[in-house]
C-alpha atoms as a PDB file:
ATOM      1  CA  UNK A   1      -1.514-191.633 -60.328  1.00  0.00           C
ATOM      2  CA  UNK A   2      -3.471-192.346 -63.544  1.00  0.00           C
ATOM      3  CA  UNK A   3      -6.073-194.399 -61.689  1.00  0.00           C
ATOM      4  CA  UNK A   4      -6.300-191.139 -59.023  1.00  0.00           C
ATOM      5  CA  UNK A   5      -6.864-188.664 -61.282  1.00  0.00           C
ATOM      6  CA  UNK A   6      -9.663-190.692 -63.251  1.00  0.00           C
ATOM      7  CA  UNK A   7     -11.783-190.879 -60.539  1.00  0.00           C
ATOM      8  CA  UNK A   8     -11.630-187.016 -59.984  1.00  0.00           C
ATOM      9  CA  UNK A   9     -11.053-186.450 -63.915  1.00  0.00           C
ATOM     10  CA  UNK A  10     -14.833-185.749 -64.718  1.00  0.00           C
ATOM     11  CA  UNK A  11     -15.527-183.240 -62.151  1.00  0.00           C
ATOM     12  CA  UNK A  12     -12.341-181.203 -63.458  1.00  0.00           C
ATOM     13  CA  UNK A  13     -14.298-180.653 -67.354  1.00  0.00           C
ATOM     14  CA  UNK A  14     -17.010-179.736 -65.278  1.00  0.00           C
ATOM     15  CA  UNK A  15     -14.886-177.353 -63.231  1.00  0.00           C
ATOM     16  CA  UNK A  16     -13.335-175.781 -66.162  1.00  0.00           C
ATOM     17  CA  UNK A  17     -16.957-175.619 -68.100  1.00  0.00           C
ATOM     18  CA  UNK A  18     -18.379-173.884 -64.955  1.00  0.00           C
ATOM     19  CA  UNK A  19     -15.915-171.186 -64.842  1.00  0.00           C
ATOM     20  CA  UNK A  20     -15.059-170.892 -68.512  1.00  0.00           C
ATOM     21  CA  UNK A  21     -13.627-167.461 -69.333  1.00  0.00           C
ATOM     22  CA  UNK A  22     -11.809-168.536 -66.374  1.00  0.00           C
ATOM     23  CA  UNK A  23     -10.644-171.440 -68.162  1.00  0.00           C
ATOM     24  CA  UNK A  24     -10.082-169.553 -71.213  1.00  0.00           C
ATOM     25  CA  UNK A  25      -7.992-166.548 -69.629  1.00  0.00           C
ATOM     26  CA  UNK A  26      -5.516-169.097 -68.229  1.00  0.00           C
ATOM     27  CA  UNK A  27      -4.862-171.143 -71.571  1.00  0.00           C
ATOM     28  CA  UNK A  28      -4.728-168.015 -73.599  1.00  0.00           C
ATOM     29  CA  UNK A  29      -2.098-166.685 -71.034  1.00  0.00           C
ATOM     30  CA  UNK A  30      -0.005-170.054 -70.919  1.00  0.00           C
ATOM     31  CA  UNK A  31      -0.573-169.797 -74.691  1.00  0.00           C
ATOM     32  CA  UNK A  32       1.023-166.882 -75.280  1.00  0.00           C
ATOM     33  CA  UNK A  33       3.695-167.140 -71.973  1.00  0.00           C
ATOM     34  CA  UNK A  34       5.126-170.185 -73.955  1.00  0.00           C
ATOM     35  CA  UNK A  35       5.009-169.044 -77.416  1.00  0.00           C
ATOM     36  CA  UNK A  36       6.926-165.831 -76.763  1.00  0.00           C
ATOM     37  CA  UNK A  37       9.492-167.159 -74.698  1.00  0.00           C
ATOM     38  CA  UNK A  38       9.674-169.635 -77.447  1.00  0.00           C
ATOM     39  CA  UNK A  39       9.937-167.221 -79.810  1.00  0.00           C
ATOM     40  CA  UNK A  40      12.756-165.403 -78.143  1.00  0.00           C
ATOM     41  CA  UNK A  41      14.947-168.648 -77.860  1.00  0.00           C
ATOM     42  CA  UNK A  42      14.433-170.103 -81.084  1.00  0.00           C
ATOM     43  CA  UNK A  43      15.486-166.385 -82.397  1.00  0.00           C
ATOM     44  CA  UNK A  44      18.838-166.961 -80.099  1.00  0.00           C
ATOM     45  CA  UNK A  45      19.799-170.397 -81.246  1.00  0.00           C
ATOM     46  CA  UNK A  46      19.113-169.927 -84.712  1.00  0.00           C
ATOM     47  CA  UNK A  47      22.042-167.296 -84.808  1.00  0.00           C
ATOM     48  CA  UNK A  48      24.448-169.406 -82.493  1.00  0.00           C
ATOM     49  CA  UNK A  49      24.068-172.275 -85.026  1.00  0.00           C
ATOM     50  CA  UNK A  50      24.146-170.638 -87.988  1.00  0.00           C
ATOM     51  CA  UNK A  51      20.539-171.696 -89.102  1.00  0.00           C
ATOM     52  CA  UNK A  52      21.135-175.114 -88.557  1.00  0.00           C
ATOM     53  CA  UNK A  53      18.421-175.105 -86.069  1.00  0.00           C
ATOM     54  CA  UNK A  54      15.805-172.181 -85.169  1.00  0.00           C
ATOM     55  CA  UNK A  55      12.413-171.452 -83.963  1.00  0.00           C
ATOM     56  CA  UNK A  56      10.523-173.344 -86.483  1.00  0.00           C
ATOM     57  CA  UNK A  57      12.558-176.789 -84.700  1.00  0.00           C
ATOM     58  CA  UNK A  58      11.215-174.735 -81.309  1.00  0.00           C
ATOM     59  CA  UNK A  59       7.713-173.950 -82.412  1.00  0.00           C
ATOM     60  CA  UNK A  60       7.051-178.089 -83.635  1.00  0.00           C
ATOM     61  CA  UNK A  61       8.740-179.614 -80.284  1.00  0.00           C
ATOM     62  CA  UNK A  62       7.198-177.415 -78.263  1.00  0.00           C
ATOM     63  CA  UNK A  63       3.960-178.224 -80.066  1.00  0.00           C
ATOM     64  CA  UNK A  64       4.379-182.237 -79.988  1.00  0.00           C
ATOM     65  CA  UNK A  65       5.634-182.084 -76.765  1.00  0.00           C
ATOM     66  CA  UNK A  66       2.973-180.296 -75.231  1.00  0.00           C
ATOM     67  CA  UNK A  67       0.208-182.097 -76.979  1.00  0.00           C
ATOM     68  CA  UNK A  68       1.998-185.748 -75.797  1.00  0.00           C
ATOM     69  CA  UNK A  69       2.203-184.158 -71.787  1.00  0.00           C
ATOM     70  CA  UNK A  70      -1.454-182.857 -71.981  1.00  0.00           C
ATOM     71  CA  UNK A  71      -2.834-185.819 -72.748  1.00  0.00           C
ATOM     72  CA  UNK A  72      -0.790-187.725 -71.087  1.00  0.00           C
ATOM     73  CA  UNK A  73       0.598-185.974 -68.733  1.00  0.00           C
ATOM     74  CA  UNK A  74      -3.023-185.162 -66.286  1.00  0.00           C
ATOM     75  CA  UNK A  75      -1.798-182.073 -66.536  1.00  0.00           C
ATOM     76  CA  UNK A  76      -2.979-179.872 -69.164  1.00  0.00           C
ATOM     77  CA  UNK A  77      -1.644-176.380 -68.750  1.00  0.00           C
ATOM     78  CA  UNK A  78       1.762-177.245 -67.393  1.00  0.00           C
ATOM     79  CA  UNK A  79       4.185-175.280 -69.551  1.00  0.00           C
ATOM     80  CA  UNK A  80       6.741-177.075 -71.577  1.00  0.00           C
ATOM     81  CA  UNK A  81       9.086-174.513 -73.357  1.00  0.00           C
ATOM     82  CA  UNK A  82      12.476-174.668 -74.301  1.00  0.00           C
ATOM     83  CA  UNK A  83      14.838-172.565 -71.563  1.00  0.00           C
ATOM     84  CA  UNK A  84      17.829-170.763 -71.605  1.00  0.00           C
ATOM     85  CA  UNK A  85      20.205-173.046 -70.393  1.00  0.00           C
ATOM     86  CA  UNK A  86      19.171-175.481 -73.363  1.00  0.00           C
ATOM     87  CA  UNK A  87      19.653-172.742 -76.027  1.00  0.00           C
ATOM     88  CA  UNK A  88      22.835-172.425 -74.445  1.00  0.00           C
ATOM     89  CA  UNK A  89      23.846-176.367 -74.085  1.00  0.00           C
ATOM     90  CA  UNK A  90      22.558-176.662 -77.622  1.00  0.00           C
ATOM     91  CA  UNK A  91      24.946-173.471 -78.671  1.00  0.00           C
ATOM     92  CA  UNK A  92      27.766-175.193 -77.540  1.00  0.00           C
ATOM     93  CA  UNK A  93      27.249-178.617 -78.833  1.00  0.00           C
ATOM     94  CA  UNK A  94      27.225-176.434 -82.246  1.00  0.00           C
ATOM     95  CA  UNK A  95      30.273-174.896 -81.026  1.00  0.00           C
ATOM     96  CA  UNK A  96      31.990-178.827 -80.256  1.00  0.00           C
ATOM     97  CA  UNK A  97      30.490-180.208 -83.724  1.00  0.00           C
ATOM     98  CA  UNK A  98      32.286-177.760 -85.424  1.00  0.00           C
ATOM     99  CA  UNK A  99      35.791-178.167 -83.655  1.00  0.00           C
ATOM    100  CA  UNK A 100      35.156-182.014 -84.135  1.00  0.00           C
ATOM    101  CA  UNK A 101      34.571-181.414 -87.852  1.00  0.00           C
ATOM    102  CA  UNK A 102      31.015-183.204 -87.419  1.00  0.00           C
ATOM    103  CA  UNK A 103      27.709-182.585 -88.623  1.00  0.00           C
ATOM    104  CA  UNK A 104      25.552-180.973 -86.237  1.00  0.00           C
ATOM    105  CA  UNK A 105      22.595-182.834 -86.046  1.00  0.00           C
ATOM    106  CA  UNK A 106      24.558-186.331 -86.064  1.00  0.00           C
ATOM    107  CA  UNK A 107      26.160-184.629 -83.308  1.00  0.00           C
ATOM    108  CA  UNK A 108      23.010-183.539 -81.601  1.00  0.00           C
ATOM    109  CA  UNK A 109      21.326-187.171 -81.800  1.00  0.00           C
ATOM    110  CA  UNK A 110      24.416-189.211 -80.726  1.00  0.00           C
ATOM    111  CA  UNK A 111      23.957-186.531 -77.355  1.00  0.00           C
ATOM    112  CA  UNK A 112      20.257-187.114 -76.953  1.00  0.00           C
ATOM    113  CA  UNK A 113      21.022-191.018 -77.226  1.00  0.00           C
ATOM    114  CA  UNK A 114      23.361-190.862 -74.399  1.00  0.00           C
ATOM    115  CA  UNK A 115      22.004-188.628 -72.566  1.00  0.00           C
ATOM    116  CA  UNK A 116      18.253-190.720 -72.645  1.00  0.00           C
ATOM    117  CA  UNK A 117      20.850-194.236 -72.055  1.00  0.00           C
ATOM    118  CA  UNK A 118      22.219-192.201 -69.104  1.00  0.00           C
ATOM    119  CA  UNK A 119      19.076-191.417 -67.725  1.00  0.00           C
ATOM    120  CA  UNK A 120      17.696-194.982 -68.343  1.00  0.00           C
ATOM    121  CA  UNK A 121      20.176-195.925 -66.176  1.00  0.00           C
ATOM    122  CA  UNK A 122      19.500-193.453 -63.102  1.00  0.00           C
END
């Protein structure tokens, strides 16, 4: 897909210079569609985990991770955002750390370990 979209990649600057406020109009919108909404959540799941992680951890991985995808990705304004039912998985894997008297973020990684091993595997 990398090789398709280089062949086509030049005429898409050219494109997006042609019909700039254009272009500008739709990043400021995803801009601000993805910070709010990022915003909101981090809000939620810094009070379901009792400030152990909040919109600052939102507003960085939602930064690095849409950086990585647009320039990788050939897809610039997709919108990568953290969603509802992750603040919600994420609330409760607060909620199991703390019955399991573990810390949360040990918690957190050992998940995102088997969870990336499990997905490795599909």
């Amino acid at each position: 897909e990398l090789v398709q979209r280089s062949q086509v990649c030049g005429d898409d600057y050219l494109t997006a210079a042609q019909f700039f406020s254009k272009t500008i109009a739709s990043a400021f919108f995803m801009f601000f569609a993805t910070l709010f909404s990022t915003v909101a959540l981090g809000a939620i799941i810094e009070k379901k985990t009792g400030n152990h992680m909040g919109l600052s951890e939102y507003l960085v991985m939602n930064s690095i991770s849409g950086m990585i995808h647009a320039a990788l990705g050939a897809q610039p304004l997709l919108v990568l955002r953290p969603t509802g039912p992750i603040t919600a998985i994420t609330g409760k894997l607060y909620d199991a750390a703390l019955q399991l008297n573990t810390d949360f973020h040990e918690f957190l990684l050992a998940t995102g370990i088997c969870v990336s091993l499990m997905m490795g595997l599909v």
